[in-house]
Protein backbone atom coordinates (compact mmCIF):
# COMPACT_ATOMS: atom_id res chain seq x y z
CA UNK A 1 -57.82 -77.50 -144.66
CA UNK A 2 -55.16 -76.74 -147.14
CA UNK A 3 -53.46 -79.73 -147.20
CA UNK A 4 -50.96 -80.79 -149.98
CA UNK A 5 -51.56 -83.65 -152.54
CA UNK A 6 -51.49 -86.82 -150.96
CA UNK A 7 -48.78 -88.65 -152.86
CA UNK A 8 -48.89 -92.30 -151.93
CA UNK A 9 -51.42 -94.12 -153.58
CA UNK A 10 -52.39 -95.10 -149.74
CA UNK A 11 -52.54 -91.72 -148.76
CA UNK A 12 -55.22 -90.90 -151.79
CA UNK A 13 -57.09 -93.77 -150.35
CA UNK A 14 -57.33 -92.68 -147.07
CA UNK A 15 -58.52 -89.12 -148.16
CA UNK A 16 -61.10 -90.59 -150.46
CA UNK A 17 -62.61 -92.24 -147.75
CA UNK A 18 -62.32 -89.26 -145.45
CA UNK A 19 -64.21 -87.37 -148.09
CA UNK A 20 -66.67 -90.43 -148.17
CA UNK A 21 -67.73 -90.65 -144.96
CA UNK A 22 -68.21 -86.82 -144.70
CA UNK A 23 -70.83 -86.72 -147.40
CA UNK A 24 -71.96 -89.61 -146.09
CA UNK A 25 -72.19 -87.47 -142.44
CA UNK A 26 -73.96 -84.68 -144.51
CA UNK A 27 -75.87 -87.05 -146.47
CA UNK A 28 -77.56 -88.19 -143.06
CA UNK A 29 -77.63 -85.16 -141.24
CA UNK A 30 -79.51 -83.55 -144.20
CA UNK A 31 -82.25 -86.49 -143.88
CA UNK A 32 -82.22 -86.06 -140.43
CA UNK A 33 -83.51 -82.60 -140.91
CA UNK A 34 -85.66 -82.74 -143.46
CA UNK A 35 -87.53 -85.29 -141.15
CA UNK A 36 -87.44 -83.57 -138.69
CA UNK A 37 -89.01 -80.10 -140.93
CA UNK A 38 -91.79 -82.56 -142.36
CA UNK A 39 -92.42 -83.60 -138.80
CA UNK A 40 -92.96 -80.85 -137.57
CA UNK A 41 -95.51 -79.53 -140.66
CA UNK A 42 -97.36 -82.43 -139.57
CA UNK A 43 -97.87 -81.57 -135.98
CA UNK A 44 -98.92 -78.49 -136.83
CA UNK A 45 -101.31 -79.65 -139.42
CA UNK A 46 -102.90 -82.13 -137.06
CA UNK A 47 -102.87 -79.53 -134.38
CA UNK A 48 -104.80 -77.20 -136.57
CA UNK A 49 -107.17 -79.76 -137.70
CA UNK A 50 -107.76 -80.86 -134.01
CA UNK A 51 -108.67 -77.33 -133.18
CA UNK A 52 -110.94 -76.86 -136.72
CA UNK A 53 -112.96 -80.83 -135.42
CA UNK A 54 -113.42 -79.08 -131.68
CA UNK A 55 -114.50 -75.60 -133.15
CA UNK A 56 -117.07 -77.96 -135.08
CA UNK A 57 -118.31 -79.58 -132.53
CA UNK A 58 -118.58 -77.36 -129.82
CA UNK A 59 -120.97 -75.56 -132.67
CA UNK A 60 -122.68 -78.72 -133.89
CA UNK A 61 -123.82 -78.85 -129.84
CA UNK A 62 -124.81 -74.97 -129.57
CA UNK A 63 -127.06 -75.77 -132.26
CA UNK A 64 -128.27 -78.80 -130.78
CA UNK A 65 -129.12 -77.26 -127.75
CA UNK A 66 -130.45 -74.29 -129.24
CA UNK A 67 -132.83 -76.47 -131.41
CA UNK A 68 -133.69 -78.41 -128.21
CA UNK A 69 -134.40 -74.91 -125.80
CA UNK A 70 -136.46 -74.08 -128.96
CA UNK A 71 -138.67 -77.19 -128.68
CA UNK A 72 -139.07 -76.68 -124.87
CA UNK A 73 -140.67 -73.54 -124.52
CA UNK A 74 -144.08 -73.38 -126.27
């Protein structure tokens, strides 16, 4: 993009706000991402908690029934 020095003062106003609303692109695209990355830390950090509460209870019961098949036989 090696394009000479605008020489109107028009011109230098157009390619300021060229430039503008490219960083402004970037600017958004950049959010855009890091949403998206943050998302996506939290789905797995929910997703990995969800599978830590089911580990948890699926123990919590063997020991419930354990305790109980204890109490059954004499």
């Amino acid at each position: 993009m090696n394009q000479p020095e605008p020489t109107s003062y028009v011109e230098q106003q157009v390619q300021a706000r060229i430039a503008a609303a490219r960083f402004k692109v970037q600017a958004a695209k950049k959010r855009a991402d890091d949403l998206h990355a943050a998302r996506q830390r939290g789905l797995a950090r929910r997703h990995a908690q969800k599978l830590r509460n089911q580990a948890e209870a699926r123990w919590r019961q063997e020991e419930l029934d354990a305790e109980q098949a204890g109490q059954d036989t004499p």
